[in-house]
PDB file of N, CA and C in Angstrom:
ATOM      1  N   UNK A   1       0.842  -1.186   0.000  1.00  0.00           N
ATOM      2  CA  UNK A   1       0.000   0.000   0.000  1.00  0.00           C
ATOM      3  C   UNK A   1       0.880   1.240   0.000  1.00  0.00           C
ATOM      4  N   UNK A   2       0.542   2.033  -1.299  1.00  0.00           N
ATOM      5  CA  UNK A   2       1.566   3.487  -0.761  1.00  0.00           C
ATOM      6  C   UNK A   2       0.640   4.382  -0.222  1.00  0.00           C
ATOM      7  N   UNK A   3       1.219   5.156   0.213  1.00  0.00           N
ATOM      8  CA  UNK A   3       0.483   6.536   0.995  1.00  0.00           C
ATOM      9  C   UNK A   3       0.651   7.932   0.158  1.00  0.00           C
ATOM     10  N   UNK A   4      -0.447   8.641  -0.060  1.00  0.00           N
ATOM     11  CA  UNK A   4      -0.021   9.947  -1.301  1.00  0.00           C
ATOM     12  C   UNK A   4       0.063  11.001   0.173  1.00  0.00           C
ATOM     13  N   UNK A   5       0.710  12.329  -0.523  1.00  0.00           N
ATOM     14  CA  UNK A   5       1.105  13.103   0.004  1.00  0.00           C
ATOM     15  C   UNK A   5      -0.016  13.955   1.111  1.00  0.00           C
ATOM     16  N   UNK A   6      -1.228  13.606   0.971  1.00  0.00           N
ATOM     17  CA  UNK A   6      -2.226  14.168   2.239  1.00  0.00           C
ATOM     18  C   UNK A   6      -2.202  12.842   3.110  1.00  0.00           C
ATOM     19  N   UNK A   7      -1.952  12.123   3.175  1.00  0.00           N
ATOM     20  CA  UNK A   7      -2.028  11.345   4.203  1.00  0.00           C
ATOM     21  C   UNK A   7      -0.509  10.723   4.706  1.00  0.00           C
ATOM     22  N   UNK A   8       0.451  11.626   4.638  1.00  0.00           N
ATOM     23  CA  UNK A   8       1.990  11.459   5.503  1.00  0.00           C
ATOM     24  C   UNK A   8       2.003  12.880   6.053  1.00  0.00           C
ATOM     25  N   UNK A   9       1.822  12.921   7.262  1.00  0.00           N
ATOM     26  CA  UNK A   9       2.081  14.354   8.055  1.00  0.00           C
ATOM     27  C   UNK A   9       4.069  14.499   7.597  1.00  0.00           C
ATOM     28  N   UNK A  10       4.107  15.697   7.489  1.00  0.00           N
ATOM     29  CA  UNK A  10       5.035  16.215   6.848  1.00  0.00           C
ATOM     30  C   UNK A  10       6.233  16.732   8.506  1.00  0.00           C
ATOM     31  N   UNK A  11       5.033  16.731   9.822  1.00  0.00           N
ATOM     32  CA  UNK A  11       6.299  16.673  11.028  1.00  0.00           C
ATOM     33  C   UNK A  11       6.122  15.588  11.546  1.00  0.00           C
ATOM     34  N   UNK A  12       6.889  14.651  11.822  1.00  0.00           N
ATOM     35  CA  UNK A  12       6.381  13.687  12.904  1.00  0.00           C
ATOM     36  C   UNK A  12       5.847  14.182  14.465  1.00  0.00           C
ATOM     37  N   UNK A  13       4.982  13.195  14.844  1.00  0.00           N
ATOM     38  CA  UNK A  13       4.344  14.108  16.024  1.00  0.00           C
ATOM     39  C   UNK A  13       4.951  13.379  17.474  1.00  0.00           C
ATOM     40  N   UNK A  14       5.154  13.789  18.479  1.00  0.00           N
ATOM     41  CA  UNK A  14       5.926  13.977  19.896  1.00  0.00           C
ATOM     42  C   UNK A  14       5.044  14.000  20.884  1.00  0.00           C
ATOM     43  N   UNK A  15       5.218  13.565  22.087  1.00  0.00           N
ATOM     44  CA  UNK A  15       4.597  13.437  23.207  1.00  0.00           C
ATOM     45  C   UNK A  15       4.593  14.859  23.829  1.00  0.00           C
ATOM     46  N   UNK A  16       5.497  15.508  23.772  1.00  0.00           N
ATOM     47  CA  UNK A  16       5.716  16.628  24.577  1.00  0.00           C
ATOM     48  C   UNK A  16       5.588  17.921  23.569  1.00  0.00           C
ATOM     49  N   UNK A  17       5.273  19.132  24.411  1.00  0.00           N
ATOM     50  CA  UNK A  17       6.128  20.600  23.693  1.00  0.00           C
ATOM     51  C   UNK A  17       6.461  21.188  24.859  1.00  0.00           C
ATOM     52  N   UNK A  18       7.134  22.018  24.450  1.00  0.00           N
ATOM     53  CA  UNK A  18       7.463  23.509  25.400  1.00  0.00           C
ATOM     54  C   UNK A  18       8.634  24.200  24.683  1.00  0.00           C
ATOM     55  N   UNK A  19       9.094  25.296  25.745  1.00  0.00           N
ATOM     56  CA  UNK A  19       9.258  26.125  25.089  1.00  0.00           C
ATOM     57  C   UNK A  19      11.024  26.857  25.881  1.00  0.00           C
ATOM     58  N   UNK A  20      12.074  26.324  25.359  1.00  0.00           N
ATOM     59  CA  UNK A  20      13.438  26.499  25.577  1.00  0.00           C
ATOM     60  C   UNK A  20      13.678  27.396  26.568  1.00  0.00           C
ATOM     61  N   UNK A  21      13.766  26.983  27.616  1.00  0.00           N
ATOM     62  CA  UNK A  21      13.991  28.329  28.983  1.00  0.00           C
ATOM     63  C   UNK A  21      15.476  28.917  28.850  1.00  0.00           C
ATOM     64  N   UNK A  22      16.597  28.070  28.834  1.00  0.00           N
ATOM     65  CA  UNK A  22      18.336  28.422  28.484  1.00  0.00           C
ATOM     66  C   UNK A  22      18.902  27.038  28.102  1.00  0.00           C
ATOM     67  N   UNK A  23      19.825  27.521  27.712  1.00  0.00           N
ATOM     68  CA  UNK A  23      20.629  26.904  26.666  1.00  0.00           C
ATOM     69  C   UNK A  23      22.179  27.250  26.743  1.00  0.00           C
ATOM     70  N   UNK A  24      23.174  26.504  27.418  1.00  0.00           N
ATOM     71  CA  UNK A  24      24.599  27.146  27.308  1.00  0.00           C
ATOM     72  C   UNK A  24      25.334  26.364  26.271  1.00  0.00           C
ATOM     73  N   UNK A  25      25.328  27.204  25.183  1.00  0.00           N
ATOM     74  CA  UNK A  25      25.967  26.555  24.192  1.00  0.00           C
ATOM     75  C   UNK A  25      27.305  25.957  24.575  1.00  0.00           C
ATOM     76  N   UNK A  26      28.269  26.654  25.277  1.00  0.00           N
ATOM     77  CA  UNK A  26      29.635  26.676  25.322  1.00  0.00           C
ATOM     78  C   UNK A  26      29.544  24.912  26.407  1.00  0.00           C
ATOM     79  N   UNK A  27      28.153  24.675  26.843  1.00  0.00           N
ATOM     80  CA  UNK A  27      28.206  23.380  27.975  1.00  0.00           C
ATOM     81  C   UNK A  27      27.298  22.226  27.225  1.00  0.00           C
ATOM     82  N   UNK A  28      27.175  22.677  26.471  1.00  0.00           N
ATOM     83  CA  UNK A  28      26.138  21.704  25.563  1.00  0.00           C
ATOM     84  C   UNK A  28      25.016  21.501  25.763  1.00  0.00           C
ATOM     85  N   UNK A  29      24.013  22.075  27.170  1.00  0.00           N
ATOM     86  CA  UNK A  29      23.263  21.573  27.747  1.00  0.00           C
ATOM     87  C   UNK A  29      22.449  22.751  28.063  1.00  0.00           C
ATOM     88  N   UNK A  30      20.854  22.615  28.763  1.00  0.00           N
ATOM     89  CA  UNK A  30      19.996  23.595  28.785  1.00  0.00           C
ATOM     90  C   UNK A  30      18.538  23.310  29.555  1.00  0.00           C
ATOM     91  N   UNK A  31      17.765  23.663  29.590  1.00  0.00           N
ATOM     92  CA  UNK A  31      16.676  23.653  30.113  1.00  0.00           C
ATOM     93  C   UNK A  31      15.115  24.459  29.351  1.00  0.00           C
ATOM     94  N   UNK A  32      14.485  22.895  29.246  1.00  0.00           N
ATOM     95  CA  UNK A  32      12.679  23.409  28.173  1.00  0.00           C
ATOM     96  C   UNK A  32      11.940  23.133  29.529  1.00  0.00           C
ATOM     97  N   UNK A  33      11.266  24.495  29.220  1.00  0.00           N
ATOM     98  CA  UNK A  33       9.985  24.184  30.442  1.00  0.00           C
ATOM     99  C   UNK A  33       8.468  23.739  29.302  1.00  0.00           C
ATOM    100  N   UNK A  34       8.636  22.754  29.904  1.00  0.00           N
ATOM    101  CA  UNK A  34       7.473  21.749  29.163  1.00  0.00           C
ATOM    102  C   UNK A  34       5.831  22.683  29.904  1.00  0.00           C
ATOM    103  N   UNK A  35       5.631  22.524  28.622  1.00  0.00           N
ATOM    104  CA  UNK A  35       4.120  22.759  28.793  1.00  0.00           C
ATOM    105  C   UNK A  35       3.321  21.759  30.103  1.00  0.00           C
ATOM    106  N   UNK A  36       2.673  22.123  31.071  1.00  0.00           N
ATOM    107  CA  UNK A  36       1.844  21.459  32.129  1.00  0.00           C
ATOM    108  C   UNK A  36       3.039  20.557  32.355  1.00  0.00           C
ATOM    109  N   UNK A  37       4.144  20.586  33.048  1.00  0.00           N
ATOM    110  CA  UNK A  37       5.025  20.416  33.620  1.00  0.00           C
ATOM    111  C   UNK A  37       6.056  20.753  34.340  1.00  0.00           C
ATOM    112  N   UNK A  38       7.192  20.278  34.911  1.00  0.00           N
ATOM    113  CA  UNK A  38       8.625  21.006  34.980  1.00  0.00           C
ATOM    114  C   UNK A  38       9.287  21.133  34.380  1.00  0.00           C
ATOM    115  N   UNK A  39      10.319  21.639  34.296  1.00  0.00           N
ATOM    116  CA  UNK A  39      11.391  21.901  33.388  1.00  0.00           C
ATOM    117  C   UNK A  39      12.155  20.342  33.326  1.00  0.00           C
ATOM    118  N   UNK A  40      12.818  20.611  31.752  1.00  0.00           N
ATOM    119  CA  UNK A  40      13.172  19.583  31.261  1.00  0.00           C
ATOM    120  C   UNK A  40      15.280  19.538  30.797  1.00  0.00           C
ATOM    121  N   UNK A  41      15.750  18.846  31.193  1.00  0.00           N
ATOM    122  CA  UNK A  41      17.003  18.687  31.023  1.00  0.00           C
ATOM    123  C   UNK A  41      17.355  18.240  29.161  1.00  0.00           C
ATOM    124  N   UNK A  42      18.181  19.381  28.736  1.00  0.00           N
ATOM    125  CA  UNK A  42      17.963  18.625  27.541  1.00  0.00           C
ATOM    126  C   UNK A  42      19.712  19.000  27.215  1.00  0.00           C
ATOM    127  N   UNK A  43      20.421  17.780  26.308  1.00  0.00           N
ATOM    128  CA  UNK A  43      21.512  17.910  26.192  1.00  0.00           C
ATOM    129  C   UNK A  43      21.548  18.485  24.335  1.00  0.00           C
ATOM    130  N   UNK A  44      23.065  18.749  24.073  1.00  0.00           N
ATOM    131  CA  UNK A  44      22.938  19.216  22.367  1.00  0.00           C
ATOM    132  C   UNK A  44      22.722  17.716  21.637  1.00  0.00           C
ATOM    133  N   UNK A  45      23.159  16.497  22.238  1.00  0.00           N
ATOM    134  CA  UNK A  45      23.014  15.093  21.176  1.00  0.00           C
ATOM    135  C   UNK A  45      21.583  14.647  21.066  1.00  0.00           C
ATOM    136  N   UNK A  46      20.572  15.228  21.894  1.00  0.00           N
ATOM    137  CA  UNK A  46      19.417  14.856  21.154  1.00  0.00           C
ATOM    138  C   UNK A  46      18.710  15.887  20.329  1.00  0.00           C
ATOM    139  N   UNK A  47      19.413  16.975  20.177  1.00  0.00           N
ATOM    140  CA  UNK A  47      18.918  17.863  19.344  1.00  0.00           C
ATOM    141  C   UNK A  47      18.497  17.379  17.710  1.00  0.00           C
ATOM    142  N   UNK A  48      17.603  17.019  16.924  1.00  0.00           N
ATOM    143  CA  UNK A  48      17.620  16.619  15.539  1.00  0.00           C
ATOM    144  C   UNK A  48      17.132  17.359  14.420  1.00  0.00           C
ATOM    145  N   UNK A  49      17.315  17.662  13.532  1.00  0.00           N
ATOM    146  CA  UNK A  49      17.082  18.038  12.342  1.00  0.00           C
ATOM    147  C   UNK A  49      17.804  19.464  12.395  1.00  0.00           C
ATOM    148  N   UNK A  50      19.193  19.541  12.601  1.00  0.00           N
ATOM    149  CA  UNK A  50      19.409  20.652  12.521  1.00  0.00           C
ATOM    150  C   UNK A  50      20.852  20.632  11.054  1.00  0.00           C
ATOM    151  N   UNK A  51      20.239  19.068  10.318  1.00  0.00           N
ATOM    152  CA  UNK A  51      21.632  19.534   9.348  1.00  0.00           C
ATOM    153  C   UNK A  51      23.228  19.476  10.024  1.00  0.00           C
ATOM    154  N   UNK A  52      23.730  19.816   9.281  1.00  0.00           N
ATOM    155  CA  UNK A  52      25.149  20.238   9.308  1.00  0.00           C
ATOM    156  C   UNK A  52      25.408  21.230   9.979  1.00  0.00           C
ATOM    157  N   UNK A  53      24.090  22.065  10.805  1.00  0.00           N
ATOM    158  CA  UNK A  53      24.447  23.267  11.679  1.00  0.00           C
ATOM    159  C   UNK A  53      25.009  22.727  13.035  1.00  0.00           C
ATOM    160  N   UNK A  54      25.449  23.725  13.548  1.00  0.00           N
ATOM    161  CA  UNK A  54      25.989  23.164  14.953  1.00  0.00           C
ATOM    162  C   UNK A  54      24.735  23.289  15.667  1.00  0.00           C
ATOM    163  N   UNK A  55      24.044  21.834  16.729  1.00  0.00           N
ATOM    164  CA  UNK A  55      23.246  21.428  17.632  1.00  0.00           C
ATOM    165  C   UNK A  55      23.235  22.748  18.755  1.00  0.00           C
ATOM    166  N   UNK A  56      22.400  23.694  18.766  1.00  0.00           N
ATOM    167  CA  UNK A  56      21.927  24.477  19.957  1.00  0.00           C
ATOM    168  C   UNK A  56      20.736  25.079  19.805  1.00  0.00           C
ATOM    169  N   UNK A  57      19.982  25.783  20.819  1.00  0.00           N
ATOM    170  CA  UNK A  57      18.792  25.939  21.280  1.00  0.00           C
ATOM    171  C   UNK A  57      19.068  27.367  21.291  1.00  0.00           C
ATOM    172  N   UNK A  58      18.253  27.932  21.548  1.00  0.00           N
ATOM    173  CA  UNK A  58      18.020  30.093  21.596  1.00  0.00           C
ATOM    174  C   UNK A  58      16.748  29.521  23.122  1.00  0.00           C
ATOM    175  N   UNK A  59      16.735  30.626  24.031  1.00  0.00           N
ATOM    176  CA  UNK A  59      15.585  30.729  24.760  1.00  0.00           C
ATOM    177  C   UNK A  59      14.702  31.436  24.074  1.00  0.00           C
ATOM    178  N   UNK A  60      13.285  30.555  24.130  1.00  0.00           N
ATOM    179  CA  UNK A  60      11.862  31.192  23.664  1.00  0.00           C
ATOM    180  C   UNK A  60      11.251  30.172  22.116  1.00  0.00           C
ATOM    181  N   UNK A  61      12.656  29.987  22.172  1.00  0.00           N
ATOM    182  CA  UNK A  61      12.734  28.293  20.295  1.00  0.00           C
ATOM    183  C   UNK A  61      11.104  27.321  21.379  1.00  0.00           C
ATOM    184  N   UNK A  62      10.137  27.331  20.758  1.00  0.00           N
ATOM    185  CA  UNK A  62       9.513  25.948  20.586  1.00  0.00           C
ATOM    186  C   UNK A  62      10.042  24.946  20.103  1.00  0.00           C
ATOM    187  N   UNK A  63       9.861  23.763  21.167  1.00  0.00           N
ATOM    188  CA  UNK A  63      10.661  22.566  20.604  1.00  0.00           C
ATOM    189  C   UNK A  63       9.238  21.253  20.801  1.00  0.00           C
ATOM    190  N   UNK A  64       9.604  19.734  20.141  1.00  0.00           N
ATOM    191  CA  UNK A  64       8.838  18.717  20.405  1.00  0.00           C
ATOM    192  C   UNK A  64       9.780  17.834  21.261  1.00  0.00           C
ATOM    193  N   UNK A  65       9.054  17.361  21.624  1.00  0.00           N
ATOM    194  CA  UNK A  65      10.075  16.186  22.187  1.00  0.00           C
ATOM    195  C   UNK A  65       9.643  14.803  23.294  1.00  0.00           C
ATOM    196  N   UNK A  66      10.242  13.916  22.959  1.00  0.00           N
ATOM    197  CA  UNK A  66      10.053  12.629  24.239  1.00  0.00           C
ATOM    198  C   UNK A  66      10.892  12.910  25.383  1.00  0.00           C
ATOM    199  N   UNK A  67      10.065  12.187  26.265  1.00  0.00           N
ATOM    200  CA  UNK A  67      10.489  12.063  27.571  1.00  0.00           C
ATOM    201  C   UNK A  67      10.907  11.165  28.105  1.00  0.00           C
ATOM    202  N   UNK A  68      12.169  11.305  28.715  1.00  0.00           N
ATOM    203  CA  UNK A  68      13.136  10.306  29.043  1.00  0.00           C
ATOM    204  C   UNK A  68      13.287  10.793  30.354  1.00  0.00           C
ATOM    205  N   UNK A  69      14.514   9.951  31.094  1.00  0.00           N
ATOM    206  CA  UNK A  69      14.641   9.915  32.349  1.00  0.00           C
ATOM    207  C   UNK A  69      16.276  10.015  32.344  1.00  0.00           C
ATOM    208  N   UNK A  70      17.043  10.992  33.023  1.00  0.00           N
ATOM    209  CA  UNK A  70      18.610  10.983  32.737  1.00  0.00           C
ATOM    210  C   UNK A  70      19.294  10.322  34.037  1.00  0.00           C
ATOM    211  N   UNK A  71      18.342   9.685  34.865  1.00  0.00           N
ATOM    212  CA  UNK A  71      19.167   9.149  35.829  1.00  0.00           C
ATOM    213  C   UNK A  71      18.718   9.917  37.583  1.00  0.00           C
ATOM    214  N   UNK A  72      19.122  11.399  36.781  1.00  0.00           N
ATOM    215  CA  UNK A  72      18.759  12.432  38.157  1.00  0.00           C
ATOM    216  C   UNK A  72      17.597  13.097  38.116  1.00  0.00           C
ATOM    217  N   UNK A  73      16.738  12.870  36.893  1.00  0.00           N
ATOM    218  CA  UNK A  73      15.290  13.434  36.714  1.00  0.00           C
ATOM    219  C   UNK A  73      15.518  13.300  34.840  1.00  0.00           C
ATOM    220  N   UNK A  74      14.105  13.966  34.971  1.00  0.00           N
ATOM    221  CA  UNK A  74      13.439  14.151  33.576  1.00  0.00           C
ATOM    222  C   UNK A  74      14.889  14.720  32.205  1.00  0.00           C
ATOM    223  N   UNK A  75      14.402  13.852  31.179  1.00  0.00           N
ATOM    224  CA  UNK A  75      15.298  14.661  29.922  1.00  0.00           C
ATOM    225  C   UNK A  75      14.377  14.552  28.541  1.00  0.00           C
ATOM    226  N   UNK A  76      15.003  15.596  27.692  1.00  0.00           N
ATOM    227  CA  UNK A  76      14.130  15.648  26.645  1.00  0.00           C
ATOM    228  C   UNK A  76      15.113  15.179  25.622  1.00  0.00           C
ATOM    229  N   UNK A  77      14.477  14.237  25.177  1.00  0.00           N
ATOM    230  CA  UNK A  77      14.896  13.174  23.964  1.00  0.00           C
ATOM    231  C   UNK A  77      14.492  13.215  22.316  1.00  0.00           C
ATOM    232  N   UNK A  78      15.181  13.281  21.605  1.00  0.00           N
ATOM    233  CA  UNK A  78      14.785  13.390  20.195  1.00  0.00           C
ATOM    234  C   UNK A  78      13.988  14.765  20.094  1.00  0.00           C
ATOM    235  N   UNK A  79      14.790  15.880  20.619  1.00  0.00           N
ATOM    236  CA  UNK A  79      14.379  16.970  20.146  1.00  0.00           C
ATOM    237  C   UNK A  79      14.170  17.743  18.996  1.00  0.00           C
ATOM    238  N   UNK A  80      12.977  18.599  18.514  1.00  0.00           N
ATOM    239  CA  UNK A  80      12.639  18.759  17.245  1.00  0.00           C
ATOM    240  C   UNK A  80      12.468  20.528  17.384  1.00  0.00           C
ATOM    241  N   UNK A  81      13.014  21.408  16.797  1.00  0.00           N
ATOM    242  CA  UNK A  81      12.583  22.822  16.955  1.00  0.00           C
ATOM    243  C   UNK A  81      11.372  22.963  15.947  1.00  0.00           C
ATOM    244  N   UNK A  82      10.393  23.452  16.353  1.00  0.00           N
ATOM    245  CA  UNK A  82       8.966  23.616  15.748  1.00  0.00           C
ATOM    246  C   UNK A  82       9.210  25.505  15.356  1.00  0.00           C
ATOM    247  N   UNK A  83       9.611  26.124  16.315  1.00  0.00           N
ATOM    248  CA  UNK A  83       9.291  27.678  15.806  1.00  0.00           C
ATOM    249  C   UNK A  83      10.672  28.352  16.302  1.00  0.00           C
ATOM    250  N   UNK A  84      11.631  29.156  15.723  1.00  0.00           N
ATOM    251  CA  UNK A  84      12.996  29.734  15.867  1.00  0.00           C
ATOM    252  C   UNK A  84      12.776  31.483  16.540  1.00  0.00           C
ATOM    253  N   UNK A  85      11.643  31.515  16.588  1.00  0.00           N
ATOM    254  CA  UNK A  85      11.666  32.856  16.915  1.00  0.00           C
ATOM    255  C   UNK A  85      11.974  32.764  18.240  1.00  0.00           C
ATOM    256  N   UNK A  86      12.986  34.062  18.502  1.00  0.00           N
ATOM    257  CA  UNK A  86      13.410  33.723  20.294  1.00  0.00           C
ATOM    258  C   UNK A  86      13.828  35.332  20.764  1.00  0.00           C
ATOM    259  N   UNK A  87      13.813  35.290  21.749  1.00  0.00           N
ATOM    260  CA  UNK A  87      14.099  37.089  22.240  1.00  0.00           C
ATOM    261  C   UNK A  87      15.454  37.185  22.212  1.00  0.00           C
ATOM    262  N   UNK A  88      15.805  38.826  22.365  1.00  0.00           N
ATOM    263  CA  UNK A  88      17.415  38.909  21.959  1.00  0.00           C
ATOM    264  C   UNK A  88      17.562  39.040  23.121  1.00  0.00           C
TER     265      UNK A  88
END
């Protein structure tokens, strides 16, 4: 069976959103405060679809993402940026 182009969603869809609280590029690592949740630990290696750009986050970036567990609490896994607009 193939599938035509209205019936393959064009983002894959994620358990989670929210919305990039900080991000230290220079540490690789950062913090999404998830929608109806706490904040979320997120490192630059699950960052995805960013190409050949270098893996980092802006505070205020909408992101998707699964929820994982890093050992010491919550992490956000297979991260996806949905919207780039972010404050200066």
């Amino acid at each position: 069976m193939q599938l035509n182009d209205e019936q393959v969603e064009s983002k894959p869809t994620y358990a989670m959103e929210g919305t990039v609280a900080s991000f230290d590029d220079s540490k690789g690592y950062g913090w999404i405060a998830r929608d109806g949740g706490p904040d979320v630990f997120v490192h630059f290696t699950q960052i995805r679809g960013m190409g050949k750009q270098r893996r980092q986050l802006f505070p205020g970036w909408r992101v998707s993402f699964e929820l994982g567990d890093a050992g010491r609490g919550p992490m956000a896994l297979n991260v996806h940026v949905l919207d780039q607009e972010h404050s200066a």
